[in-house]
C-alpha atoms as a PDB file:
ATOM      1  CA  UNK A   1     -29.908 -26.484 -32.570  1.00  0.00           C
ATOM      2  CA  UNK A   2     -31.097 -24.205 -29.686  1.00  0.00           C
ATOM      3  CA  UNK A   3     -32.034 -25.841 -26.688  1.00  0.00           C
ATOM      4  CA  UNK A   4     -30.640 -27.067 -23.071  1.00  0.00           C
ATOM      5  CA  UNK A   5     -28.884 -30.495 -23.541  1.00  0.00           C
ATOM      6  CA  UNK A   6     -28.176 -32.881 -20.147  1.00  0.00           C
ATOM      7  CA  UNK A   7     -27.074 -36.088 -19.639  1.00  0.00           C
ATOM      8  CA  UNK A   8     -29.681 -38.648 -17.550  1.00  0.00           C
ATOM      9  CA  UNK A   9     -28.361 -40.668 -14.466  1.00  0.00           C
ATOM     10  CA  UNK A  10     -30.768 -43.307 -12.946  1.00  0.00           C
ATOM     11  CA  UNK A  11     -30.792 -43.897  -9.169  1.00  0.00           C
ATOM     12  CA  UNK A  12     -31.138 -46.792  -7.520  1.00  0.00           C
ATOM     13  CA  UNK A  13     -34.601 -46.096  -6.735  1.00  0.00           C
ATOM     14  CA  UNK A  14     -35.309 -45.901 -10.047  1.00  0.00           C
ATOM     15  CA  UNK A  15     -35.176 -42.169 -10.341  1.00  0.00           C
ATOM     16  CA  UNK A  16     -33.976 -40.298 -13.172  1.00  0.00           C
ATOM     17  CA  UNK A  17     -32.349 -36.895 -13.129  1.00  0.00           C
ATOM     18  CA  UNK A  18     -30.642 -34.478 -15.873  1.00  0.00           C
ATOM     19  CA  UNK A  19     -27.067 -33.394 -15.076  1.00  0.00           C
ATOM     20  CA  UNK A  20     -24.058 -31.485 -16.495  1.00  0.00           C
ATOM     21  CA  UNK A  21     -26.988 -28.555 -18.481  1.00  0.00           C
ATOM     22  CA  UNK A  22     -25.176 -27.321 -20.868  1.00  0.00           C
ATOM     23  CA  UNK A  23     -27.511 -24.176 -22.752  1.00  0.00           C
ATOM     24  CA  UNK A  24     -26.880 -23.332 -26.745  1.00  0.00           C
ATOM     25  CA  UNK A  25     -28.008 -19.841 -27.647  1.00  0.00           C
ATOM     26  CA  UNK A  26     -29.601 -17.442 -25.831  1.00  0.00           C
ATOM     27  CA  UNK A  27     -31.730 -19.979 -23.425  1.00  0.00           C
ATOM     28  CA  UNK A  28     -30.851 -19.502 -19.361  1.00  0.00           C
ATOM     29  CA  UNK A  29     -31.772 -20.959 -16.234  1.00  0.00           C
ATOM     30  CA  UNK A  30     -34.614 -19.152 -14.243  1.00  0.00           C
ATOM     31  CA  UNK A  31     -32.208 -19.701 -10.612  1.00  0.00           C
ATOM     32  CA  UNK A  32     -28.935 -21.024  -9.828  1.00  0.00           C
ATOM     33  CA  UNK A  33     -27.122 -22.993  -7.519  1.00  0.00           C
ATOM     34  CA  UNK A  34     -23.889 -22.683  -6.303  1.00  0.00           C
ATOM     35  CA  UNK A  35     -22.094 -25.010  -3.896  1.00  0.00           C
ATOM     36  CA  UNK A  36     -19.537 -23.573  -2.094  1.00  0.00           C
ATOM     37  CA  UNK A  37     -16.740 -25.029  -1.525  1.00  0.00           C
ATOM     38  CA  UNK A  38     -16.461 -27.154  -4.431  1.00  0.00           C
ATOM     39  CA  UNK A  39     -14.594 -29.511  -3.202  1.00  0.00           C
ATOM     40  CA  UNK A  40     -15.593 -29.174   0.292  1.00  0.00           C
ATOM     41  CA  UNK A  41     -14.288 -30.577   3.532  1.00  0.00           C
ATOM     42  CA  UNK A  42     -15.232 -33.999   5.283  1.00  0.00           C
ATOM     43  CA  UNK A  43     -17.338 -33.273   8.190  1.00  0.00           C
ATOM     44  CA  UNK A  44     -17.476 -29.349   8.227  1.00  0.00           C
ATOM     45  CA  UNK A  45     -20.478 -27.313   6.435  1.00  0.00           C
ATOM     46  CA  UNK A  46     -20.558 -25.917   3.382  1.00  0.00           C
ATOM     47  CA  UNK A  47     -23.105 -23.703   1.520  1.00  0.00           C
ATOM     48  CA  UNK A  48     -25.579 -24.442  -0.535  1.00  0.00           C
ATOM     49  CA  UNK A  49     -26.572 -20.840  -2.236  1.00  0.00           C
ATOM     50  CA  UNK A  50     -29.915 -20.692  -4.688  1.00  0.00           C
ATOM     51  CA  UNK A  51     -30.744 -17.561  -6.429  1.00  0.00           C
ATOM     52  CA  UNK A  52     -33.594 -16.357  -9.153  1.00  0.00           C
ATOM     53  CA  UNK A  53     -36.501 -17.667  -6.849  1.00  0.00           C
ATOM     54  CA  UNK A  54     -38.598 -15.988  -4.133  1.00  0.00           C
ATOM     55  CA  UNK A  55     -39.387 -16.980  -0.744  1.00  0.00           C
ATOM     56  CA  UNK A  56     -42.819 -18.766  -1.802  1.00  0.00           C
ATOM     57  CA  UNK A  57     -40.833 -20.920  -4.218  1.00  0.00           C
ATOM     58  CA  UNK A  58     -37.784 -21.710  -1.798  1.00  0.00           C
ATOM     59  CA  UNK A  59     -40.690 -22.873   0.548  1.00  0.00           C
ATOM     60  CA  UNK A  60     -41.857 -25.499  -2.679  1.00  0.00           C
ATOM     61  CA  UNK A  61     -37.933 -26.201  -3.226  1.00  0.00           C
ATOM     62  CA  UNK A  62     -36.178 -29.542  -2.421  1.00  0.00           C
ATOM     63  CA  UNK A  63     -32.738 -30.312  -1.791  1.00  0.00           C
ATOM     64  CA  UNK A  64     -31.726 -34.193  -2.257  1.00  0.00           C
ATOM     65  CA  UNK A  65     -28.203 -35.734  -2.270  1.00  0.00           C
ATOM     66  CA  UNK A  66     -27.370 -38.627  -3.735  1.00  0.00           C
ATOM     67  CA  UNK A  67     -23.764 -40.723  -3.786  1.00  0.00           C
ATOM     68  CA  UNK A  68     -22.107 -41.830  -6.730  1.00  0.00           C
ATOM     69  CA  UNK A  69     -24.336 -45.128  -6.283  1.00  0.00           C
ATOM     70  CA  UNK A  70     -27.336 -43.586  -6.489  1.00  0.00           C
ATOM     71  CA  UNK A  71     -28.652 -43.923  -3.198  1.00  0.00           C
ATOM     72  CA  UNK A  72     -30.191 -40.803  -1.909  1.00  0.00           C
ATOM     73  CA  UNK A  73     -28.149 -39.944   1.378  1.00  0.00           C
ATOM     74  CA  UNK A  74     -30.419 -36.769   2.670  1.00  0.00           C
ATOM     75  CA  UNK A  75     -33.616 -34.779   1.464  1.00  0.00           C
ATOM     76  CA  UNK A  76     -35.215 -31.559   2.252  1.00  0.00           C
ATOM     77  CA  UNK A  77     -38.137 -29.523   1.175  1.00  0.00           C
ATOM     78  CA  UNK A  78     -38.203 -26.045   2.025  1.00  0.00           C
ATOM     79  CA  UNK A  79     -35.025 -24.267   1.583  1.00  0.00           C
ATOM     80  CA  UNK A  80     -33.759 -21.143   2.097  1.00  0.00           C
ATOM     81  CA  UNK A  81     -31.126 -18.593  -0.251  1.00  0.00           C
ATOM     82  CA  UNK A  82     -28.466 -20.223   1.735  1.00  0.00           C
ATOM     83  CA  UNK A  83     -28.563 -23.896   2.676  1.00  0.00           C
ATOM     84  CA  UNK A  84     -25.849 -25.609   4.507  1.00  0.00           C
ATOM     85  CA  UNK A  85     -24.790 -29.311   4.610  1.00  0.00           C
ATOM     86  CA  UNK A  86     -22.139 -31.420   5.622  1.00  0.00           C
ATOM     87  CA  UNK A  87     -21.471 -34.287   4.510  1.00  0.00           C
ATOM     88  CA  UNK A  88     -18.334 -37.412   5.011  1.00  0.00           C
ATOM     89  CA  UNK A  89     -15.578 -37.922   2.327  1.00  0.00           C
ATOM     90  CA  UNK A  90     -16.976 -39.202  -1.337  1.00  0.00           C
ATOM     91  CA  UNK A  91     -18.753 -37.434  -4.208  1.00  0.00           C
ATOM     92  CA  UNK A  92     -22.354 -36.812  -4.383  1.00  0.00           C
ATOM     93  CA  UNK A  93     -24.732 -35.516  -7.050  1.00  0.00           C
ATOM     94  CA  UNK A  94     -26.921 -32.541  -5.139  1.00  0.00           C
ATOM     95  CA  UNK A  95     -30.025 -31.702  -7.020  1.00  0.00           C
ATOM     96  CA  UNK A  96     -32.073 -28.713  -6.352  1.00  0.00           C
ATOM     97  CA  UNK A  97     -35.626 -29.396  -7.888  1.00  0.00           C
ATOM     98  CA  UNK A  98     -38.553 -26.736  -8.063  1.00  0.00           C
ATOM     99  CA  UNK A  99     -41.767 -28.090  -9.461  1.00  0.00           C
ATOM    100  CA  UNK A 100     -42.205 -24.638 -11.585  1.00  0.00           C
ATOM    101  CA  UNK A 101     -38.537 -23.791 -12.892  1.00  0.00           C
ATOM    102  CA  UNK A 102     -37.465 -27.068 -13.192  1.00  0.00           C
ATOM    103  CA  UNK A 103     -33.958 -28.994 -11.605  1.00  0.00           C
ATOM    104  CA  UNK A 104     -30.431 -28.638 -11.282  1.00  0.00           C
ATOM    105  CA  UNK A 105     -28.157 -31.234 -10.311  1.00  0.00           C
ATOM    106  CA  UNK A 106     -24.196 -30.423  -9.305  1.00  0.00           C
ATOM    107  CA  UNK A 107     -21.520 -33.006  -8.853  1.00  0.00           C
ATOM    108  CA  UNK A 108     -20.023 -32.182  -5.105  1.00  0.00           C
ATOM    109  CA  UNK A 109     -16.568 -33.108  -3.965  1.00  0.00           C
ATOM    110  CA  UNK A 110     -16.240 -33.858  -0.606  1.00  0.00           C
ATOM    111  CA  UNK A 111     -12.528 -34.798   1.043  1.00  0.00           C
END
């Protein structure tokens, strides 16, 4: 069964998004994110890294983060190969969405 299989969470809002990818075969991602640290500290930055897409579709990219209840806590469109946020203690879902290659959603720690 080839294929990319996620689970769904709904928001609050009434959003849904696809977590936890996990890829059988030889299918891949077209970027990546990687949050750095994971788990991070309360109150100091930490980076946001996206690889695999150009500058032109960073600049269609958006970066929202959500808490554990589903209530989106920060959005932006426009990113860059290294994005930095800081956030207070609790655990958030970031999701990294590009209209052409699709979304990724990590589970952050922060403490």
């Amino acid at each position: 069964m080839d294929g990319t299989y996620y689970c769904t969470v709904l928001t609050t809002e009434g959003e849904t998004h696809l977590v936890c990818p996990a890829t059988y075969h030889d299918l891949t991602q077209t970027f990546t994110v990687l949050i750095h640290p994971n788990p991070a500290t309360a109150h100091q930055p930490f980076d946001v890294t996206i690889t695999g897409l150009d500058e032109q579709e960073l600049s269609q990219t958006t970066l929202t983060v959500y808490d554990m209840d589903g209530k989106r806590i920060a959005s932006q469109k426009g990113l860059y190969f290294q994005n930095s946020l800081t956030l207070p203690d609790g655990q958030y879902l970031i999701v990294v969405d590009n209209s052409t290659h699709g979304k990724i959603v990590h589970k952050t720690v922060v403490q």
